[in-house]
Protein backbone atom coordinates (compact mmCIF):
# COMPACT_ATOMS: atom_id res chain seq x y z
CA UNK A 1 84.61 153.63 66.70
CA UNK A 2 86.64 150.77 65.47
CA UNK A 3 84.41 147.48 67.31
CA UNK A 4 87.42 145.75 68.10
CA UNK A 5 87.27 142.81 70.69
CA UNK A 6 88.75 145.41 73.98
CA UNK A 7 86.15 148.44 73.16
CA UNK A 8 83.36 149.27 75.39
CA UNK A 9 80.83 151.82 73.14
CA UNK A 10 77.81 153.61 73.89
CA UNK A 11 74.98 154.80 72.41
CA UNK A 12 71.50 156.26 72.69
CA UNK A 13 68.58 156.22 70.95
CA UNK A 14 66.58 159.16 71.68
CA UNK A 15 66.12 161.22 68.95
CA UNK A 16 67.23 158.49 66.53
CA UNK A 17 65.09 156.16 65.07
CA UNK A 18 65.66 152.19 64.51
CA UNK A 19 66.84 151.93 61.43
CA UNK A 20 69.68 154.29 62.16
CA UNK A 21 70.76 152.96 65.57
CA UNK A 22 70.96 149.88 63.72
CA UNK A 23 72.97 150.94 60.84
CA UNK A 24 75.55 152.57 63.52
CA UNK A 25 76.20 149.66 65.22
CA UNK A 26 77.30 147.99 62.21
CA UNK A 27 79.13 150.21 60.64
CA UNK A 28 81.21 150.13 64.30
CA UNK A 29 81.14 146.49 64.19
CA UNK A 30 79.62 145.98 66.99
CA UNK A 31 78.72 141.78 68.09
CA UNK A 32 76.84 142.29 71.47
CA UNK A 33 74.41 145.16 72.58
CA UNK A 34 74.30 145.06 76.44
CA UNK A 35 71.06 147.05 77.37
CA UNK A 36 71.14 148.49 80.51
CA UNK A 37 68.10 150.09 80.59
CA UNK A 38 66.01 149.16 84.28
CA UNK A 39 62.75 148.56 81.61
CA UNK A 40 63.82 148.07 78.91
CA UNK A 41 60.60 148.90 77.45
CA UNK A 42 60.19 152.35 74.18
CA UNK A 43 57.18 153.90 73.18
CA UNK A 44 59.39 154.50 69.75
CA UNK A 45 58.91 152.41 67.57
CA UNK A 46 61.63 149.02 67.27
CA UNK A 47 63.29 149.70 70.63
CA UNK A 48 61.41 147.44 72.86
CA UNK A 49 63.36 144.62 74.26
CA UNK A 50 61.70 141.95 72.20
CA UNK A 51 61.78 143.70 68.76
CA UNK A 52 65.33 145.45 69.46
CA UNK A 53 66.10 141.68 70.23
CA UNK A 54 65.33 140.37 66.88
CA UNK A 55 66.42 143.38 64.83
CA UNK A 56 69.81 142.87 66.60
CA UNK A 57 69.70 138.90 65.60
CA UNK A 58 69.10 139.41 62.05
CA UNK A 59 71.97 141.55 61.89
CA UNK A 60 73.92 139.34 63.67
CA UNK A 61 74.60 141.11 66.95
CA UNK A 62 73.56 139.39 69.78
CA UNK A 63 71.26 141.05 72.57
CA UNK A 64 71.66 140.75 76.57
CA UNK A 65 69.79 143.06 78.71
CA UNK A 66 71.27 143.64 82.44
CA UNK A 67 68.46 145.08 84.30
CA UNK A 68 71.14 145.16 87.56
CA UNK A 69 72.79 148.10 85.84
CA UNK A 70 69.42 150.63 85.16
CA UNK A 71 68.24 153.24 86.78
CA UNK A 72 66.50 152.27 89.85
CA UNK A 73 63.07 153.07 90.32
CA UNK A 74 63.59 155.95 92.92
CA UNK A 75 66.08 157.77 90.22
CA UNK A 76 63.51 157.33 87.73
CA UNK A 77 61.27 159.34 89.72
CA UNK A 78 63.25 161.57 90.73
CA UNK A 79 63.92 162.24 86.72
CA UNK A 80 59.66 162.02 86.04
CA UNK A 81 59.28 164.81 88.68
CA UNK A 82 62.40 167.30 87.77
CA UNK A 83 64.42 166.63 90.63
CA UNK A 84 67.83 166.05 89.37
């Protein structure tokens, strides 16, 4: 993980917790978080779009969330019920 300008990266967050998504990013270098997450709404703690927003900005990495590129609704479902 290098963070240089031509790098896509991913990561998740379940399992993790804030601090240490956060301190993974940096230590990639990493200047924009594109969350593509349909709602981009956590029950865990710091991972809501306004809060991961902030952390992100006093860190200096700037947030953009692309709700095109979530799950849709019907694949959430499907997810909910088992079906995939």
């Amino acid at each position: 993980m290098g963070g240089q300008a031509n790098e896509v990266l991913t990561i998740g967050y379940e399992g993790g917790t804030i601090v240490a998504v956060l301190r993974s990013l940096q230590e990639a270098h990493v200047g924009l978080l594109i969350d593509v997450r349909a709602l981009p709404q956590s029950r865990k703690p710091g991972f809501s779009k306004r809060q991961l927003a902030a952390a992100l900005r006093e860190r200096g990495i700037r947030y953009v969330h692309l709700q095109a590129l979530g799950t849709p609704k019907p694949g959430r479902d499907a997810v909910r019920a088992g079906n995939v």
